[in-house]
PDB file of N, CA and C in Angstrom:
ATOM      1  N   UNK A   1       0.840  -1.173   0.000  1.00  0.00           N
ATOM      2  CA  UNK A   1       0.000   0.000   0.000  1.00  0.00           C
ATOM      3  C   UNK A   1       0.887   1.237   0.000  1.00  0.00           C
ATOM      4  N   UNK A   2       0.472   2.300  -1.112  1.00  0.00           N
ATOM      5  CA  UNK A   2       1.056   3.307  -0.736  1.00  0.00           C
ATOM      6  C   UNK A   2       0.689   4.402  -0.303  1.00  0.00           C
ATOM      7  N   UNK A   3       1.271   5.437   0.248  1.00  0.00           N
ATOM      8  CA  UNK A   3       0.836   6.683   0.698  1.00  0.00           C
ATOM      9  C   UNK A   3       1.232   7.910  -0.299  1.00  0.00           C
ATOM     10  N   UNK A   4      -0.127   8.279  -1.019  1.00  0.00           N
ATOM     11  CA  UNK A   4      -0.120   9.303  -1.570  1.00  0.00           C
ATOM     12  C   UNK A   4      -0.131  10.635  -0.963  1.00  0.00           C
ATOM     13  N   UNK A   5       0.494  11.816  -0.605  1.00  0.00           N
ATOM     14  CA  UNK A   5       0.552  13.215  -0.571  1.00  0.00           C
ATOM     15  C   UNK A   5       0.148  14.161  -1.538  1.00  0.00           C
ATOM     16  N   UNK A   6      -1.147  15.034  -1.129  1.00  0.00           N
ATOM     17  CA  UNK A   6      -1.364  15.533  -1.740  1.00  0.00           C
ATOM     18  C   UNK A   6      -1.131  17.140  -1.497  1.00  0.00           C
ATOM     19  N   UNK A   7      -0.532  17.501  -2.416  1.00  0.00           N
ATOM     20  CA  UNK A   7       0.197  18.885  -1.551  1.00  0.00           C
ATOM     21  C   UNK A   7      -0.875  20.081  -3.030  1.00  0.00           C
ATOM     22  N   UNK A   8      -1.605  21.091  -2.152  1.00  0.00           N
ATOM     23  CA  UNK A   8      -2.189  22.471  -3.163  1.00  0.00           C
ATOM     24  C   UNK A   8      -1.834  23.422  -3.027  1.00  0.00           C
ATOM     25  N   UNK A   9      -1.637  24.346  -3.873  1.00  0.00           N
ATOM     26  CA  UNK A   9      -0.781  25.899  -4.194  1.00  0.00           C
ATOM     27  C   UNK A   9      -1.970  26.359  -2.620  1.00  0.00           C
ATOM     28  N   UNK A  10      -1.119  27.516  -2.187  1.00  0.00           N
ATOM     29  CA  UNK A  10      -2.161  28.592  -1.115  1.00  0.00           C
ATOM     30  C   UNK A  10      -2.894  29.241  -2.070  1.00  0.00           C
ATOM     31  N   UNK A  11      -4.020  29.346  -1.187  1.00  0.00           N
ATOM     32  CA  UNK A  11      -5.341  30.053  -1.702  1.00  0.00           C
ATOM     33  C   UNK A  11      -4.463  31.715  -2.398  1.00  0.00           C
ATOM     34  N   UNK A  12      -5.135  32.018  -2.785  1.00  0.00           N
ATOM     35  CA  UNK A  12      -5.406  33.571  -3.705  1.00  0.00           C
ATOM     36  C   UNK A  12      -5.249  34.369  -2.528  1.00  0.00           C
ATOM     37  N   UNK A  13      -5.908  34.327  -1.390  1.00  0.00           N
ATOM     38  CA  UNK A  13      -5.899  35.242  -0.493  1.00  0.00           C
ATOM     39  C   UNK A  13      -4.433  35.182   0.316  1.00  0.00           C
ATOM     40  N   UNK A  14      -4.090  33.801   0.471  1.00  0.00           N
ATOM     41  CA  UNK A  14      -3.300  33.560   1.145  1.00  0.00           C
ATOM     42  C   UNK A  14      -1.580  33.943   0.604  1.00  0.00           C
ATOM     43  N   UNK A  15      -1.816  34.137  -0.217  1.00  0.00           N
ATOM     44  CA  UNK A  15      -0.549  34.922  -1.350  1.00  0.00           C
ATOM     45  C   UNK A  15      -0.292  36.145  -1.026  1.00  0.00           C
ATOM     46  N   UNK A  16      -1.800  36.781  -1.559  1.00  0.00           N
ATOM     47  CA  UNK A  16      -1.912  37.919  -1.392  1.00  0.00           C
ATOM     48  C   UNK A  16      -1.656  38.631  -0.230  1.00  0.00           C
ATOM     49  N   UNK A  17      -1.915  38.249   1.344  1.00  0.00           N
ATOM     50  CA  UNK A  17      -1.510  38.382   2.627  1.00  0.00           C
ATOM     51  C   UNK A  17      -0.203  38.485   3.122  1.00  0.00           C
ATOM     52  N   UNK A  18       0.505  37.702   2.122  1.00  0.00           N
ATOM     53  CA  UNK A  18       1.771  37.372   2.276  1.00  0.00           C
ATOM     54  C   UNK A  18       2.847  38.121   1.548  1.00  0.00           C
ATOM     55  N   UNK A  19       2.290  38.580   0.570  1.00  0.00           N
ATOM     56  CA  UNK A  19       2.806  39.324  -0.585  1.00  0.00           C
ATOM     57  C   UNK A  19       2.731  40.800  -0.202  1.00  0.00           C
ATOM     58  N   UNK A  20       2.186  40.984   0.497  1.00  0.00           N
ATOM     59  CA  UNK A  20       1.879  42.260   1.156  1.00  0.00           C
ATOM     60  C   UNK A  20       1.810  42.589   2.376  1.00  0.00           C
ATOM     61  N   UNK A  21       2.361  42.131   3.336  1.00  0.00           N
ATOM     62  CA  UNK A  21       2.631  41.962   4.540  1.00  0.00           C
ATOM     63  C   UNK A  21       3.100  43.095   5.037  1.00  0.00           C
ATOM     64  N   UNK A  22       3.980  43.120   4.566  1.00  0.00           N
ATOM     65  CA  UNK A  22       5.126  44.519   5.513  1.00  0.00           C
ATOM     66  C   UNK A  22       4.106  45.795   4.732  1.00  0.00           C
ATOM     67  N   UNK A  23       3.461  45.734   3.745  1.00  0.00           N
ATOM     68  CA  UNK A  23       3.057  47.021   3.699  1.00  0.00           C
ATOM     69  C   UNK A  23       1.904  47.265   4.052  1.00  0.00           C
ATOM     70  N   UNK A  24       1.278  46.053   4.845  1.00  0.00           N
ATOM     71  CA  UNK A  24       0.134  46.393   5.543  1.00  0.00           C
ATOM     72  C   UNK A  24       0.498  46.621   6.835  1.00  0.00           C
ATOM     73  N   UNK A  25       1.880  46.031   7.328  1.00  0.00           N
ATOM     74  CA  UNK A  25       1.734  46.200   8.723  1.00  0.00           C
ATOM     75  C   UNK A  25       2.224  48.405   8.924  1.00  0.00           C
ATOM     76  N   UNK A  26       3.055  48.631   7.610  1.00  0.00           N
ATOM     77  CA  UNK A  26       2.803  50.013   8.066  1.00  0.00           C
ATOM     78  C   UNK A  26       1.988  50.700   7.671  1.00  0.00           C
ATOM     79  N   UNK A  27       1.072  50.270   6.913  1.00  0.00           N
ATOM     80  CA  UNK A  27      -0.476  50.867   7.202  1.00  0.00           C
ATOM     81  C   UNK A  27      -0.950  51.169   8.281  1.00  0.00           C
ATOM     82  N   UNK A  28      -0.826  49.663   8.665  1.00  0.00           N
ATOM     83  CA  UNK A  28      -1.688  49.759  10.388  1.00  0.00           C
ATOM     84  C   UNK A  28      -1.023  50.385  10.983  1.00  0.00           C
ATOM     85  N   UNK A  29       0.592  50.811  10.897  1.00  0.00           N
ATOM     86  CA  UNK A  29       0.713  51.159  12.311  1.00  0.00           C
ATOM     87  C   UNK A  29       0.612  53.116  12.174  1.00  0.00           C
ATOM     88  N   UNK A  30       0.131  53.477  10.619  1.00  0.00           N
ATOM     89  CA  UNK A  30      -0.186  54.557  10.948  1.00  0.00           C
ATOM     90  C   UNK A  30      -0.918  55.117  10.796  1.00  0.00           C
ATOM     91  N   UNK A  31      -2.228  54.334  10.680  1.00  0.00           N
ATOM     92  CA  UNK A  31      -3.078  54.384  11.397  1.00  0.00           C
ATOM     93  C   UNK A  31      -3.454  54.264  12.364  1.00  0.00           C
ATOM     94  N   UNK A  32      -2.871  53.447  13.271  1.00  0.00           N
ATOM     95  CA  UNK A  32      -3.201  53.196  14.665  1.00  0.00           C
ATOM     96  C   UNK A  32      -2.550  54.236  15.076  1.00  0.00           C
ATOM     97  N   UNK A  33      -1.421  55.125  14.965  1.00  0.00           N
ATOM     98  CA  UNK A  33      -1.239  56.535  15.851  1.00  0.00           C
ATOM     99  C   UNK A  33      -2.154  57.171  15.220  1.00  0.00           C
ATOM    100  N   UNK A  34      -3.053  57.720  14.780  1.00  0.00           N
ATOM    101  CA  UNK A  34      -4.131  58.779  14.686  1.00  0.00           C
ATOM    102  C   UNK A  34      -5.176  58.146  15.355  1.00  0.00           C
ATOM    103  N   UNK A  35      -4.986  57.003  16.462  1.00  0.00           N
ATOM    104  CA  UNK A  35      -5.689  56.664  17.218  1.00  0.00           C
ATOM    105  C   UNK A  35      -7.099  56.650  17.112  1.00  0.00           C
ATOM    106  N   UNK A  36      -7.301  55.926  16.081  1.00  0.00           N
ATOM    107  CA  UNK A  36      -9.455  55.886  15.836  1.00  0.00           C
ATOM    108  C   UNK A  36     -10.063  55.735  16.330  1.00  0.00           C
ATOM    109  N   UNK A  37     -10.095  55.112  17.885  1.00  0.00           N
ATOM    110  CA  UNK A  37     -10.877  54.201  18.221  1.00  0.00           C
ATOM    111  C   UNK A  37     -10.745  54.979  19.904  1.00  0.00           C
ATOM    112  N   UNK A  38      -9.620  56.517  19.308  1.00  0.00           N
ATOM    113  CA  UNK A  38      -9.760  57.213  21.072  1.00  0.00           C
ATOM    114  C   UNK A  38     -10.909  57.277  21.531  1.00  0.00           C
ATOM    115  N   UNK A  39     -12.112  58.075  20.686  1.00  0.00           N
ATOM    116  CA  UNK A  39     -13.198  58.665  20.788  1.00  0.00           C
ATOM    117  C   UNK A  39     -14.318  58.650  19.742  1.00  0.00           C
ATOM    118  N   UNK A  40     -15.234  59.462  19.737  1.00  0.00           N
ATOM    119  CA  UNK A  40     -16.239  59.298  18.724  1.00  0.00           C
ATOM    120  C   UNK A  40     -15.875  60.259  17.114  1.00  0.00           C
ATOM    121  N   UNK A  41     -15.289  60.967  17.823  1.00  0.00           N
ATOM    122  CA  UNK A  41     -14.754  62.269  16.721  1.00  0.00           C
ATOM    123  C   UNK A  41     -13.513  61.276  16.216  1.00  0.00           C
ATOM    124  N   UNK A  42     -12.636  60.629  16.704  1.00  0.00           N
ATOM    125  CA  UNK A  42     -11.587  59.843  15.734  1.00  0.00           C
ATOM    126  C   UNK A  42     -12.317  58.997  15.017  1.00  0.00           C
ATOM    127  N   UNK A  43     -13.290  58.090  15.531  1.00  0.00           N
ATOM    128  CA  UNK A  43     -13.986  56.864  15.249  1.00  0.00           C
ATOM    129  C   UNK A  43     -14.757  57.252  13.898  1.00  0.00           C
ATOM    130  N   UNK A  44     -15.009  58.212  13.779  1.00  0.00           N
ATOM    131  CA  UNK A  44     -16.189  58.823  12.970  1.00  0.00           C
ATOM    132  C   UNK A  44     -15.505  59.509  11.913  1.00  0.00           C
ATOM    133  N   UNK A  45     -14.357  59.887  12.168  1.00  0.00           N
ATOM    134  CA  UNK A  45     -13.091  60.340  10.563  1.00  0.00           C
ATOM    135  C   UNK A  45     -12.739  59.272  10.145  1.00  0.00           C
ATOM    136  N   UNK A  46     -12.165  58.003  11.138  1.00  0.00           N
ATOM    137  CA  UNK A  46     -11.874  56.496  10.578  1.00  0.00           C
ATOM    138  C   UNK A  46     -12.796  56.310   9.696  1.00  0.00           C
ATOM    139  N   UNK A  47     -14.341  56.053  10.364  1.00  0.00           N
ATOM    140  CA  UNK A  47     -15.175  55.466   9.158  1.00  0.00           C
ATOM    141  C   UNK A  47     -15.145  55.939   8.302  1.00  0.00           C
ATOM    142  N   UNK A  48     -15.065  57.259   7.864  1.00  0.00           N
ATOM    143  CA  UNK A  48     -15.451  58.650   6.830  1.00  0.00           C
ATOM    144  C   UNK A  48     -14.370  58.098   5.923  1.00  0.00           C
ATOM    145  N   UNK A  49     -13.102  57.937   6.290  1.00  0.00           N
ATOM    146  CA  UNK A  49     -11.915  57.251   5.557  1.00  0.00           C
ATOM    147  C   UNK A  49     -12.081  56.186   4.804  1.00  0.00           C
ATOM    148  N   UNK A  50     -12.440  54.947   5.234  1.00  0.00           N
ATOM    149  CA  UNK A  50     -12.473  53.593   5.582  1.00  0.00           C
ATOM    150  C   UNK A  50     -13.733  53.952   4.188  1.00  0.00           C
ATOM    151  N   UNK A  51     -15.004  54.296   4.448  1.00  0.00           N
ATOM    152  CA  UNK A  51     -15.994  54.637   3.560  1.00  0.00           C
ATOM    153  C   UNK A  51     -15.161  55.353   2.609  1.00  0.00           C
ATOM    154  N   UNK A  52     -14.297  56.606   1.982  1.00  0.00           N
ATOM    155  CA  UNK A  52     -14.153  56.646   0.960  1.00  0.00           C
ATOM    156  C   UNK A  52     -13.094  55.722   0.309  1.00  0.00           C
ATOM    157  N   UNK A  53     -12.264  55.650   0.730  1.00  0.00           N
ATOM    158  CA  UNK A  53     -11.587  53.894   0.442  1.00  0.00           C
ATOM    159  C   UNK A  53     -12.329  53.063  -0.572  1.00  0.00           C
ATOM    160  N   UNK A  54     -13.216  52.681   0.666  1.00  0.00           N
ATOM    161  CA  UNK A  54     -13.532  51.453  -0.097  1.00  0.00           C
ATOM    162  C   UNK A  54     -15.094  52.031  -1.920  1.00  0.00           C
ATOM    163  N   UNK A  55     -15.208  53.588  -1.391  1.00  0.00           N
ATOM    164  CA  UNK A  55     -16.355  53.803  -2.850  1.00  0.00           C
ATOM    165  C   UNK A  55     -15.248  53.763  -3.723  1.00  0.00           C
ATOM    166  N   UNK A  56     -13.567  54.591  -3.632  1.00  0.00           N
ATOM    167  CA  UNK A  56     -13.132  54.554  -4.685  1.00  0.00           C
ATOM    168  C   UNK A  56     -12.651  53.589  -5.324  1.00  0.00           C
ATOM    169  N   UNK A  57     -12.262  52.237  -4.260  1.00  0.00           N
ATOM    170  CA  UNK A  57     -11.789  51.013  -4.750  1.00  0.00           C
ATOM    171  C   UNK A  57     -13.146  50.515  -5.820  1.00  0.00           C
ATOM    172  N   UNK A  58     -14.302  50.586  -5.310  1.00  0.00           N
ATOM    173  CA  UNK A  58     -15.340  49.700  -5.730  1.00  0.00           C
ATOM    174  C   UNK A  58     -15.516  49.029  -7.200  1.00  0.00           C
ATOM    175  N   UNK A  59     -15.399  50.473  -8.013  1.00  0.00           N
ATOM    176  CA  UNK A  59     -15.795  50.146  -9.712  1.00  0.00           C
ATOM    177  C   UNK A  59     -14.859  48.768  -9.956  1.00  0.00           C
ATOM    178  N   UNK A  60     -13.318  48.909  -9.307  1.00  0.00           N
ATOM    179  CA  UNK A  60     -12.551  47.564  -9.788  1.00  0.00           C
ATOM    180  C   UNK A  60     -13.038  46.733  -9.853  1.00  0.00           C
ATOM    181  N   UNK A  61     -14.069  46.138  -8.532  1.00  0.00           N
ATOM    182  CA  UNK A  61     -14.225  44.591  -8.537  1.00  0.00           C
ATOM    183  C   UNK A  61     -15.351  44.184  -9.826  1.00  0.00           C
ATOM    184  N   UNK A  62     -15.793  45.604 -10.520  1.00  0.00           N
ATOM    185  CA  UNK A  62     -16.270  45.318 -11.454  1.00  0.00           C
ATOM    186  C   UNK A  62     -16.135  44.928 -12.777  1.00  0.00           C
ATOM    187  N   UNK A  63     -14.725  45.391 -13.052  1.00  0.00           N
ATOM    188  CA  UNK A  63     -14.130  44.877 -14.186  1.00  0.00           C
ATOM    189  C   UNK A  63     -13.674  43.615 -14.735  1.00  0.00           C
ATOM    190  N   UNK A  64     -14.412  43.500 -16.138  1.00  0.00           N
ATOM    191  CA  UNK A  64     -14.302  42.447 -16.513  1.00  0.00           C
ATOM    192  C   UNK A  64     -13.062  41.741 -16.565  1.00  0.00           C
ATOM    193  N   UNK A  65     -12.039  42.710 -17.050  1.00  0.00           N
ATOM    194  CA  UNK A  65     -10.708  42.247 -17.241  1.00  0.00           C
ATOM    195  C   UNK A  65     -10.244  41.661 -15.898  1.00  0.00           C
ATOM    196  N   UNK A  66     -10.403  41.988 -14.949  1.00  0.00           N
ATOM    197  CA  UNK A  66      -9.894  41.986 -13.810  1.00  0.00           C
ATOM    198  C   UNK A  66     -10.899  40.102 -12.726  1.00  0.00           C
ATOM    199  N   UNK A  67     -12.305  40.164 -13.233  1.00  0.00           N
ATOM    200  CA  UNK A  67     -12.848  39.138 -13.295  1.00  0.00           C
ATOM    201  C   UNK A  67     -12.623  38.293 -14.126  1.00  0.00           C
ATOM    202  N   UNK A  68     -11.995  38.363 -15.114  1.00  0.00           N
ATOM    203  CA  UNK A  68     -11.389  37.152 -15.484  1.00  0.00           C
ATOM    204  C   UNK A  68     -10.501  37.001 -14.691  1.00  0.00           C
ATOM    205  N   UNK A  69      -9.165  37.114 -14.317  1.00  0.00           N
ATOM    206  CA  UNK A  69      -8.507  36.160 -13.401  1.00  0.00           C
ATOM    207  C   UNK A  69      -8.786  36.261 -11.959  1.00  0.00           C
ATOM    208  N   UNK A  70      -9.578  36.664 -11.579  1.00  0.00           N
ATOM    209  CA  UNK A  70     -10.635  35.971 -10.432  1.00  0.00           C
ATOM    210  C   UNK A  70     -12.336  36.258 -10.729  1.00  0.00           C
ATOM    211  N   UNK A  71     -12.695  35.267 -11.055  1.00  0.00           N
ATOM    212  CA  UNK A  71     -14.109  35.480 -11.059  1.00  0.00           C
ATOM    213  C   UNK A  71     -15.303  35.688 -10.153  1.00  0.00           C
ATOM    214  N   UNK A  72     -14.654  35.028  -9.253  1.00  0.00           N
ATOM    215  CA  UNK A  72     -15.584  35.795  -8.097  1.00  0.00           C
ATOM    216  C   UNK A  72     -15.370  37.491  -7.228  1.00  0.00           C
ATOM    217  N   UNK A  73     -14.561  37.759  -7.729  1.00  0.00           N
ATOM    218  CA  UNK A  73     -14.293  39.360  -7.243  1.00  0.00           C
ATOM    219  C   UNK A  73     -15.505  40.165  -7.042  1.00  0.00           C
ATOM    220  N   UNK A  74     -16.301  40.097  -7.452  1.00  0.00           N
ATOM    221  CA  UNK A  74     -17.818  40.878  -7.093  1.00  0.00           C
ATOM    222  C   UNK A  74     -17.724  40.524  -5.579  1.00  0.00           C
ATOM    223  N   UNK A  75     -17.758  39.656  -5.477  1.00  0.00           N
ATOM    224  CA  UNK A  75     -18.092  38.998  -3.878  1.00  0.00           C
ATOM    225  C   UNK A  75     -17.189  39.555  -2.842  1.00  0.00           C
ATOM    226  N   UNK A  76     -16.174  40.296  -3.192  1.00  0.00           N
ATOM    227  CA  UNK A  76     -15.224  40.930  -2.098  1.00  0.00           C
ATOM    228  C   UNK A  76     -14.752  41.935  -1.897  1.00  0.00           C
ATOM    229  N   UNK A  77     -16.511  43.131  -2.363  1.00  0.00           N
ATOM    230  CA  UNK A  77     -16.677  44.115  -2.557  1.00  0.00           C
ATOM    231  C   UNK A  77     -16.697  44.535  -0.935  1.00  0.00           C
ATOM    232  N   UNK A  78     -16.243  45.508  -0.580  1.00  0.00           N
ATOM    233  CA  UNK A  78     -16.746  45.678   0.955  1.00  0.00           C
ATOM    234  C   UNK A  78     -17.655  46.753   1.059  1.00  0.00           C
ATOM    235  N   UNK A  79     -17.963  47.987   0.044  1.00  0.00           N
ATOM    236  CA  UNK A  79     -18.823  49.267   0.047  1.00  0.00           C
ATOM    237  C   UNK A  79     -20.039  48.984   0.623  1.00  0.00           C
ATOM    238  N   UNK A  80     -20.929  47.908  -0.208  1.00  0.00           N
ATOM    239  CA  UNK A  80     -21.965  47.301   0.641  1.00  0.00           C
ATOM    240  C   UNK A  80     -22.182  47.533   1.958  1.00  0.00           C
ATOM    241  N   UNK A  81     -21.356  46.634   2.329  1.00  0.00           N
ATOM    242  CA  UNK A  81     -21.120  46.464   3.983  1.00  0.00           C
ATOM    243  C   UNK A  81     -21.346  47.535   4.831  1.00  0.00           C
TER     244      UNK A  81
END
């Protein structure tokens, strides 16, 4: 009897996380000194941020070109949200 191993590439996301690591962690960290989460007045420019972010990202996940090499990209729209 033998033992087959089956070894699969990392997910799409999981690349991507990785591939971008260090430039998310200084994202976060400067964001986290303008401290969002001091009060309601930081909390409430965060979102205001965070909300235009994500309207200007949005049209992308619409593109076709761009749905072809991931087709589910609609789905990881966050504006919705």
């Amino acid at each position: 009897m033998t033992q087959t191993e089956t070894t699969t590439a990392p997910a799409l996301s999981d690349r991507l996380k990785q591939a971008t690591r260090s430039t998310h962690e200084v994202l976060d960290s400067s964001i986290m000194q303008l401290e969002p989460f001091r009060d309601v007045a930081n909390y409430t420019t965060f979102l205001r941020i965070q909300h235009a972010l994500h309207a200007d990202v949005a049209p992308l996940y619409e593109r076709a070109d761009l749905q072809a090499l991931i087709p589910d990209l609609p789905e990881f729209c966050r504006l919705p949200a």
